[in-house]
PDB file of N, CA and C in Angstrom:
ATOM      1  N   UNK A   1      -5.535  11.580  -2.222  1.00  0.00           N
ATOM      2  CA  UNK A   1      -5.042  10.215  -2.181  1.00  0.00           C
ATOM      3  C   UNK A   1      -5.770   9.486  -1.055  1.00  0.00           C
ATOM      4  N   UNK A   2      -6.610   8.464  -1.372  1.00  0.00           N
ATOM      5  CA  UNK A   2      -6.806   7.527  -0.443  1.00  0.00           C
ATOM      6  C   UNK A   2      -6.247   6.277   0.057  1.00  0.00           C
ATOM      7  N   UNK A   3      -5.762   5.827   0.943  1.00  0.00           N
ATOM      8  CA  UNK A   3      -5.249   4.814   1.597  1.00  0.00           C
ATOM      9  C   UNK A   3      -6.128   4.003   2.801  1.00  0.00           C
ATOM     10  N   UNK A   4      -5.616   2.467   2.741  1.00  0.00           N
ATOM     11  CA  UNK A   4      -6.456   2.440   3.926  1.00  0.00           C
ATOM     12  C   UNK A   4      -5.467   1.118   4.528  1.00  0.00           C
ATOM     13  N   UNK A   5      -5.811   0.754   5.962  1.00  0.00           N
ATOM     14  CA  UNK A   5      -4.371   0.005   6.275  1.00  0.00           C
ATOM     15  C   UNK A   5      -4.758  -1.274   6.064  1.00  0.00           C
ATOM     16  N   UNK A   6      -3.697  -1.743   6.116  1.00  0.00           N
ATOM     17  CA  UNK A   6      -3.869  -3.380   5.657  1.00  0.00           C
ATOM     18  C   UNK A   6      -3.231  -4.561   6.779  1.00  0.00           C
ATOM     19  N   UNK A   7      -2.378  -3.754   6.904  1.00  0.00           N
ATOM     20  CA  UNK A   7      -1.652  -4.701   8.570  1.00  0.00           C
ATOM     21  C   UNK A   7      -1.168  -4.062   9.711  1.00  0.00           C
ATOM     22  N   UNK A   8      -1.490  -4.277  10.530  1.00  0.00           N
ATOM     23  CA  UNK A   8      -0.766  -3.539  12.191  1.00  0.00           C
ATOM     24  C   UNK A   8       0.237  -3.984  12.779  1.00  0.00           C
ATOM     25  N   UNK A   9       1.359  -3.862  13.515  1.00  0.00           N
ATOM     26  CA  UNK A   9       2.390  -4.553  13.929  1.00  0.00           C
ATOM     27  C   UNK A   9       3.112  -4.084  14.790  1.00  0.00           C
ATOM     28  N   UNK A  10       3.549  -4.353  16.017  1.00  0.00           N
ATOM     29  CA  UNK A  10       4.139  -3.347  16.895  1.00  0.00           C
ATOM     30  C   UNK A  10       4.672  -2.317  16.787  1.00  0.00           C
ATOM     31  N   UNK A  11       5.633  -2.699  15.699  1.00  0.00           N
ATOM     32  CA  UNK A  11       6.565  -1.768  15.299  1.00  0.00           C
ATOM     33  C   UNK A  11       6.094  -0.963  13.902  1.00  0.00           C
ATOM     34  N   UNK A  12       5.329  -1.501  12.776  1.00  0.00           N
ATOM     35  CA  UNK A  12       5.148  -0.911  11.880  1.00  0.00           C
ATOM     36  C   UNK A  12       3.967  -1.480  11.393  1.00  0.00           C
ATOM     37  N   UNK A  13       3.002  -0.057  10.834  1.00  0.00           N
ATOM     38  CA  UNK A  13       1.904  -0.501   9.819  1.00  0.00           C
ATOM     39  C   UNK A  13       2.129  -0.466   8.666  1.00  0.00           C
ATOM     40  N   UNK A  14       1.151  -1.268   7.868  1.00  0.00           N
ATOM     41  CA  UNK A  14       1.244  -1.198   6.463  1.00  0.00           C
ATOM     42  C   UNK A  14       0.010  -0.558   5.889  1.00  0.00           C
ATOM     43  N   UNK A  15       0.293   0.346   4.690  1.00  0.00           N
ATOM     44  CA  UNK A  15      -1.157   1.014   4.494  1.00  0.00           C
ATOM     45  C   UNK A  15      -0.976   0.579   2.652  1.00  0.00           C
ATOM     46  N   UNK A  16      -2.232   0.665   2.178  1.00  0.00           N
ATOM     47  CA  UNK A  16      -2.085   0.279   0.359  1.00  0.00           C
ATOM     48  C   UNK A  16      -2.698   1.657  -0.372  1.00  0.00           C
ATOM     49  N   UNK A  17      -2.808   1.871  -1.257  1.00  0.00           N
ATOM     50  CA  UNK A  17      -3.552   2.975  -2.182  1.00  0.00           C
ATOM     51  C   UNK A  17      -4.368   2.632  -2.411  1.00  0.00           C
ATOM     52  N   UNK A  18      -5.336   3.609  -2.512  1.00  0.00           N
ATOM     53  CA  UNK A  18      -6.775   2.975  -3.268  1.00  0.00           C
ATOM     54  C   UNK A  18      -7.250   3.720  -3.910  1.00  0.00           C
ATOM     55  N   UNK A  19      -7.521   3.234  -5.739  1.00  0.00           N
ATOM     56  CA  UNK A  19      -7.748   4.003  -6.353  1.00  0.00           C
ATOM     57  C   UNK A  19      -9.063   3.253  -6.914  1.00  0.00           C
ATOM     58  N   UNK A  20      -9.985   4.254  -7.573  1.00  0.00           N
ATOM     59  CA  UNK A  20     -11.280   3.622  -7.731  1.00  0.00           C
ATOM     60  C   UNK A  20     -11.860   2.244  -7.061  1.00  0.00           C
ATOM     61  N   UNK A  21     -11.951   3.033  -5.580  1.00  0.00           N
ATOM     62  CA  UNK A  21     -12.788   2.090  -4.303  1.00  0.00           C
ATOM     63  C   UNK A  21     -11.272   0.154  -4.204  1.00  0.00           C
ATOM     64  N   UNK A  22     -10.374   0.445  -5.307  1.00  0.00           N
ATOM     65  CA  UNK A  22      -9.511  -1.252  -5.666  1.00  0.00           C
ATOM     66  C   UNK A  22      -8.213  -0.471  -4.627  1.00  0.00           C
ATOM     67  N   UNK A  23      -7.961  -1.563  -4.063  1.00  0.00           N
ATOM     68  CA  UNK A  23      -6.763  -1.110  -3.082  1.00  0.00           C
ATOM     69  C   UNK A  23      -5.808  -2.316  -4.010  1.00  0.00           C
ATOM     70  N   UNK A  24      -4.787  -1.111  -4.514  1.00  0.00           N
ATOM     71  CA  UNK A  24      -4.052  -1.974  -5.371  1.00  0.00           C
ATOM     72  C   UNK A  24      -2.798  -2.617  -4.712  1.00  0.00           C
ATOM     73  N   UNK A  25      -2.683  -2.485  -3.885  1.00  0.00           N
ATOM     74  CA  UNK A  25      -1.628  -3.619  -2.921  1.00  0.00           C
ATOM     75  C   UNK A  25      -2.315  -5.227  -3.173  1.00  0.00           C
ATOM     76  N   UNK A  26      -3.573  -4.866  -2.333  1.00  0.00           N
ATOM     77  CA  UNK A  26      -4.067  -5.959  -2.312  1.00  0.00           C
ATOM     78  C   UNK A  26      -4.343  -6.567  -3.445  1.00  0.00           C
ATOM     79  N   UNK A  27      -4.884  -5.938  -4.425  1.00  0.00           N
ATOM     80  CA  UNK A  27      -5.290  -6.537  -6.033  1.00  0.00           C
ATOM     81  C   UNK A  27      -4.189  -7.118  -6.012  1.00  0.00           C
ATOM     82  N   UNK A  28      -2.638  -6.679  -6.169  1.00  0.00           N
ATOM     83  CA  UNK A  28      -1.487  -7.268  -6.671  1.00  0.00           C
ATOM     84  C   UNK A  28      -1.266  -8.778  -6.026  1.00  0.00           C
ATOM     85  N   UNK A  29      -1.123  -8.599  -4.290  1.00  0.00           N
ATOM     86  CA  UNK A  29      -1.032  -9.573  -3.832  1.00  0.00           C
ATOM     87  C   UNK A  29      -1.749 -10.643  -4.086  1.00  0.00           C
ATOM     88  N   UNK A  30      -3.241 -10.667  -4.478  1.00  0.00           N
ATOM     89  CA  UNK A  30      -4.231 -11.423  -4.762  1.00  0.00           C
ATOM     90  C   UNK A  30      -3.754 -12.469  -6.269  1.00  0.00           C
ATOM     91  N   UNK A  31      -2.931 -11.687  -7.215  1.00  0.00           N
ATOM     92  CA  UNK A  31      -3.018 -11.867  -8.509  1.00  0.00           C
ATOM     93  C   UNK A  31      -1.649 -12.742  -8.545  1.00  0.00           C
ATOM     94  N   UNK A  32      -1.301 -12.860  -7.441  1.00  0.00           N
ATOM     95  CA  UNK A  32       0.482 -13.700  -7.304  1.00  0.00           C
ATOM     96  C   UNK A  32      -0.149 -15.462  -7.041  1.00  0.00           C
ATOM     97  N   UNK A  33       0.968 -16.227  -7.812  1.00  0.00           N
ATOM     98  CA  UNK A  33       0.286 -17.718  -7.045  1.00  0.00           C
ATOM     99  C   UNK A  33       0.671 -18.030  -5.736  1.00  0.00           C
ATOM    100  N   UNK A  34       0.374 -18.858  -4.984  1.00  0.00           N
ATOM    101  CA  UNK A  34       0.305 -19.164  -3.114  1.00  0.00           C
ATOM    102  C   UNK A  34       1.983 -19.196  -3.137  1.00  0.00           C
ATOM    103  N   UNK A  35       2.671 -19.229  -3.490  1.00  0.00           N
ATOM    104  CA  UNK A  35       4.166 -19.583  -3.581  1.00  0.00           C
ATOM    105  C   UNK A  35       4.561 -17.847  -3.142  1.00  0.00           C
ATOM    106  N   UNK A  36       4.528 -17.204  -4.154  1.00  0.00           N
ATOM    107  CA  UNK A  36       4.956 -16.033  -4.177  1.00  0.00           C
ATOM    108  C   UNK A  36       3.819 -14.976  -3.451  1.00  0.00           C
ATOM    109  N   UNK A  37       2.877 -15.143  -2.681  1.00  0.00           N
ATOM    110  CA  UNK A  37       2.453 -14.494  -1.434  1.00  0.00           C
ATOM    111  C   UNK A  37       2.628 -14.876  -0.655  1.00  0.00           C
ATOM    112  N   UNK A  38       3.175 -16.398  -0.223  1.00  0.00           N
ATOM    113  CA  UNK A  38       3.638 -16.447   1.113  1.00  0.00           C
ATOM    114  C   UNK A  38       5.106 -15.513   0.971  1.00  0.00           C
ATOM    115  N   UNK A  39       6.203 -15.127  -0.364  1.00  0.00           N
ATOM    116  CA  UNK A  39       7.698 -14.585   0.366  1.00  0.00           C
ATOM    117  C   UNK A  39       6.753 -13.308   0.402  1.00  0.00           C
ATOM    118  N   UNK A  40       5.900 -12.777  -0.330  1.00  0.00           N
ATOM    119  CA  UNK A  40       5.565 -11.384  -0.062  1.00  0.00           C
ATOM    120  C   UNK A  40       4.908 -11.087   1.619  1.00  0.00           C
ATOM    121  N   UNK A  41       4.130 -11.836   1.810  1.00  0.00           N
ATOM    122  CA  UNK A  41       3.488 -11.886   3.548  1.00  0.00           C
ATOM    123  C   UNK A  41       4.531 -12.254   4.487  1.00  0.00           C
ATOM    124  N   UNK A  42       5.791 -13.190   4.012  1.00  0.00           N
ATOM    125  CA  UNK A  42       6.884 -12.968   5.085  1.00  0.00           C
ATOM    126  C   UNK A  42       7.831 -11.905   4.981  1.00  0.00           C
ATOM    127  N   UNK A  43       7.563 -11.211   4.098  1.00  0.00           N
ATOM    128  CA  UNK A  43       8.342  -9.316   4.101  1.00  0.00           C
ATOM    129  C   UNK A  43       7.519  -8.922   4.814  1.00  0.00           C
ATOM    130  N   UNK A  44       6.040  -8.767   4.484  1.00  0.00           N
ATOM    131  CA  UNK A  44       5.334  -7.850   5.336  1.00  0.00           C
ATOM    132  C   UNK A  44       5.520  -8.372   6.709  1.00  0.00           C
ATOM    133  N   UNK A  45       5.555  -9.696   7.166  1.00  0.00           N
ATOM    134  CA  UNK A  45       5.065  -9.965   8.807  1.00  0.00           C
ATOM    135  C   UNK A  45       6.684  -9.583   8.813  1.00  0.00           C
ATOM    136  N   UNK A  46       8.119  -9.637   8.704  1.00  0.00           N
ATOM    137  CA  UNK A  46       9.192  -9.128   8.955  1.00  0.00           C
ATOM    138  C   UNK A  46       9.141  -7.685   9.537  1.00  0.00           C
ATOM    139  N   UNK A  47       8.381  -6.720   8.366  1.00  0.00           N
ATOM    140  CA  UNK A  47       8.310  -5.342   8.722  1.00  0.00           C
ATOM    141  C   UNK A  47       7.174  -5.094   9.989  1.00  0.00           C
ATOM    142  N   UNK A  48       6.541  -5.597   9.961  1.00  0.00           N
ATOM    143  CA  UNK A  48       5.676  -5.406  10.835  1.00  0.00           C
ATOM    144  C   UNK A  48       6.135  -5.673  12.623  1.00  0.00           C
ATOM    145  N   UNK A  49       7.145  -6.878  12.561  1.00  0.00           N
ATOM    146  CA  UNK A  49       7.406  -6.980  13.711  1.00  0.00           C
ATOM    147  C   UNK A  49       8.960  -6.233  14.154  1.00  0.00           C
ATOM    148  N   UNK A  50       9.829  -5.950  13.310  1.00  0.00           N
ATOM    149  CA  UNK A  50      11.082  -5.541  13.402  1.00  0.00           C
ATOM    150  C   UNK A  50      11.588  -4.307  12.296  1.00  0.00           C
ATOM    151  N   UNK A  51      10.213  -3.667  11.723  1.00  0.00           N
ATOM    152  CA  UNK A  51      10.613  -2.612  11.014  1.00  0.00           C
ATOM    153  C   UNK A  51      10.790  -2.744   9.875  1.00  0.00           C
ATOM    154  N   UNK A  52      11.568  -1.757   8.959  1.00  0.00           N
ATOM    155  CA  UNK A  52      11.789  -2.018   7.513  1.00  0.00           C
ATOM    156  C   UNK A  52      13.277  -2.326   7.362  1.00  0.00           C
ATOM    157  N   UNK A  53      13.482  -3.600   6.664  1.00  0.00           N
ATOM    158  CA  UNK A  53      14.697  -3.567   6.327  1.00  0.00           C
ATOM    159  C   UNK A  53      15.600  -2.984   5.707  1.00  0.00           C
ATOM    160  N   UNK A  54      17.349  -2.979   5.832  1.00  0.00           N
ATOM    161  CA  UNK A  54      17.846  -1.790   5.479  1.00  0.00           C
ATOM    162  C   UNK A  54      18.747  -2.325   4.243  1.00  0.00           C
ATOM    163  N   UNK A  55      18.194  -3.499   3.456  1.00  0.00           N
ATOM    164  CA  UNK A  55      18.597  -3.889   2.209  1.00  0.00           C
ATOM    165  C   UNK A  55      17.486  -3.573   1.077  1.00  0.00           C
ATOM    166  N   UNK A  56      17.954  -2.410   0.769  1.00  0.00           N
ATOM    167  CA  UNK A  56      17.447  -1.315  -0.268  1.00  0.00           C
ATOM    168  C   UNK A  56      16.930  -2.081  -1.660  1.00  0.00           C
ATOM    169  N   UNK A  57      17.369  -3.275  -1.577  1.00  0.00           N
ATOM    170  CA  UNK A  57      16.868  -4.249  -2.860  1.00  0.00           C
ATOM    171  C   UNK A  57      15.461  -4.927  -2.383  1.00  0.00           C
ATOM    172  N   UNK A  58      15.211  -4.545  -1.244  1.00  0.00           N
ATOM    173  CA  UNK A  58      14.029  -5.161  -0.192  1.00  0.00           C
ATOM    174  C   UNK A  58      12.730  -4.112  -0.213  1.00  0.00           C
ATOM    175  N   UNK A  59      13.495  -2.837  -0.121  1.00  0.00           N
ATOM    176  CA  UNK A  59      12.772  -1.590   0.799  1.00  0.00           C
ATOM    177  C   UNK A  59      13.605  -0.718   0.577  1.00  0.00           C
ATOM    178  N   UNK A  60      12.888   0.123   0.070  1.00  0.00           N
ATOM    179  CA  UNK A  60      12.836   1.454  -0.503  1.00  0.00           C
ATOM    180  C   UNK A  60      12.292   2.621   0.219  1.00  0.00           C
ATOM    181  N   UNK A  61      12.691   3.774   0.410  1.00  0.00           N
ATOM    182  CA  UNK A  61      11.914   5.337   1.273  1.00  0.00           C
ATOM    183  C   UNK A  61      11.816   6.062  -0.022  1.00  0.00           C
ATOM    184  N   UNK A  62      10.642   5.819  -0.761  1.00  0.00           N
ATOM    185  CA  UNK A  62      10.399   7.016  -1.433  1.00  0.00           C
ATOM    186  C   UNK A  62      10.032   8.609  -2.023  1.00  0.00           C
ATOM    187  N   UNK A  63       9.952   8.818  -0.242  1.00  0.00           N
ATOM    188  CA  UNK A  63       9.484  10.280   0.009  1.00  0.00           C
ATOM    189  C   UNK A  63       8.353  10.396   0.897  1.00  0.00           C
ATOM    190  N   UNK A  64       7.618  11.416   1.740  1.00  0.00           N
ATOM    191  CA  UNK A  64       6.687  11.430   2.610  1.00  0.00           C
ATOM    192  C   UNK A  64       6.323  10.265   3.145  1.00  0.00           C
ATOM    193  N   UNK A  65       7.053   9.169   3.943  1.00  0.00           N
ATOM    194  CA  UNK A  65       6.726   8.291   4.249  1.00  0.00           C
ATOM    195  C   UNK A  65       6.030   7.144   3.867  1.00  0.00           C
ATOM    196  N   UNK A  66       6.409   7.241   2.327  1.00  0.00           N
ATOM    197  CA  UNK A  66       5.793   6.255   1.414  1.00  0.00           C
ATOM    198  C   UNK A  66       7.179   5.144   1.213  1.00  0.00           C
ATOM    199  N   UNK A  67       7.259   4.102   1.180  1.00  0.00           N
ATOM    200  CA  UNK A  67       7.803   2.918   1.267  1.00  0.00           C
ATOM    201  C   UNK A  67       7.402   1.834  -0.180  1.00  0.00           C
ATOM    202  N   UNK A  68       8.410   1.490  -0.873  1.00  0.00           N
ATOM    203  CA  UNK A  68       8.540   0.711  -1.913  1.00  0.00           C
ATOM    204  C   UNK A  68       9.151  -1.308  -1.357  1.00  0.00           C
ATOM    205  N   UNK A  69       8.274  -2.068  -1.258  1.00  0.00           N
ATOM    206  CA  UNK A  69       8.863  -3.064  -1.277  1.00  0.00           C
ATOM    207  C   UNK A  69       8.691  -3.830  -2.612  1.00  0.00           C
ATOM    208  N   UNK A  70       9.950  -4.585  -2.417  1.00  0.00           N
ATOM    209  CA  UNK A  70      10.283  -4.877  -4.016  1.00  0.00           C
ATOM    210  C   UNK A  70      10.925  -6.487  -3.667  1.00  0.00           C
ATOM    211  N   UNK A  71       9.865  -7.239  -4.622  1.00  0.00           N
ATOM    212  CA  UNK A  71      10.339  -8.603  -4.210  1.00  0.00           C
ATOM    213  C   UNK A  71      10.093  -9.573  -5.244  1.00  0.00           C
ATOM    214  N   UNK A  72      11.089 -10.495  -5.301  1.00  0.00           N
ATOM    215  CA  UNK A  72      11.449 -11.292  -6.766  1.00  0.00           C
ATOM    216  C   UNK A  72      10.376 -12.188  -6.752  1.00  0.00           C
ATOM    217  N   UNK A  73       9.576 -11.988  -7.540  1.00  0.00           N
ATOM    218  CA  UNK A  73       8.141 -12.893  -7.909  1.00  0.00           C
ATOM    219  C   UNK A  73       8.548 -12.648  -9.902  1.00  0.00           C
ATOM    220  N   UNK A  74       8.228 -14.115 -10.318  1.00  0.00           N
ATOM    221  CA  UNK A  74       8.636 -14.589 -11.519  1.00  0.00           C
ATOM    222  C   UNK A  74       7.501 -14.210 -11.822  1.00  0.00           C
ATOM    223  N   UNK A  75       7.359 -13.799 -13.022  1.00  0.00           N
ATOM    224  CA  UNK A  75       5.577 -13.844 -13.902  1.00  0.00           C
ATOM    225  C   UNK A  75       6.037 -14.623 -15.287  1.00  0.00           C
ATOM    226  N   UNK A  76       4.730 -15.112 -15.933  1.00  0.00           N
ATOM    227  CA  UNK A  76       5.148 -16.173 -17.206  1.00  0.00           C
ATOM    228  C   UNK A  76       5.380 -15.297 -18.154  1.00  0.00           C
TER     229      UNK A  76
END
């Protein structure tokens, strides 16, 4: 499994997957309109400065220190 990080933050980094050389965090984020990456970049700058939140509809612990955030973005 390759990963590589994507944000630093006192309290917490963020790292994405990368599968064939595409770091699919980022692909995703890229593919959202400016509306719905700014609530996704104010989860991440949240976690980054004060950790992961403990509203499980937010943030998820899915095992070995892998982390699920999950956030209401409409698609057509």
């Amino acid at each position: 499994m390759i990963i590589t990080q994507l944000h630093t933050g006192p309290v917490f980094d963020i790292y994405g997957l990368v599968v064939d050389e595409i770091c699919l965090v980022r692909e995703y984020i890229d593919s959202l309109d400016e509306e719905e990456q700014e609530r996704v970049y104010a989860l991440i700058n949240h976690i980054l400065e004060h950790g992961p939140p403990r509203n499980k509809r937010k943030f998820r612990h899915i095992g070995n220190q892998i982390y699920e955030l999950k956030t209401q973005v409409s698609h057509p």
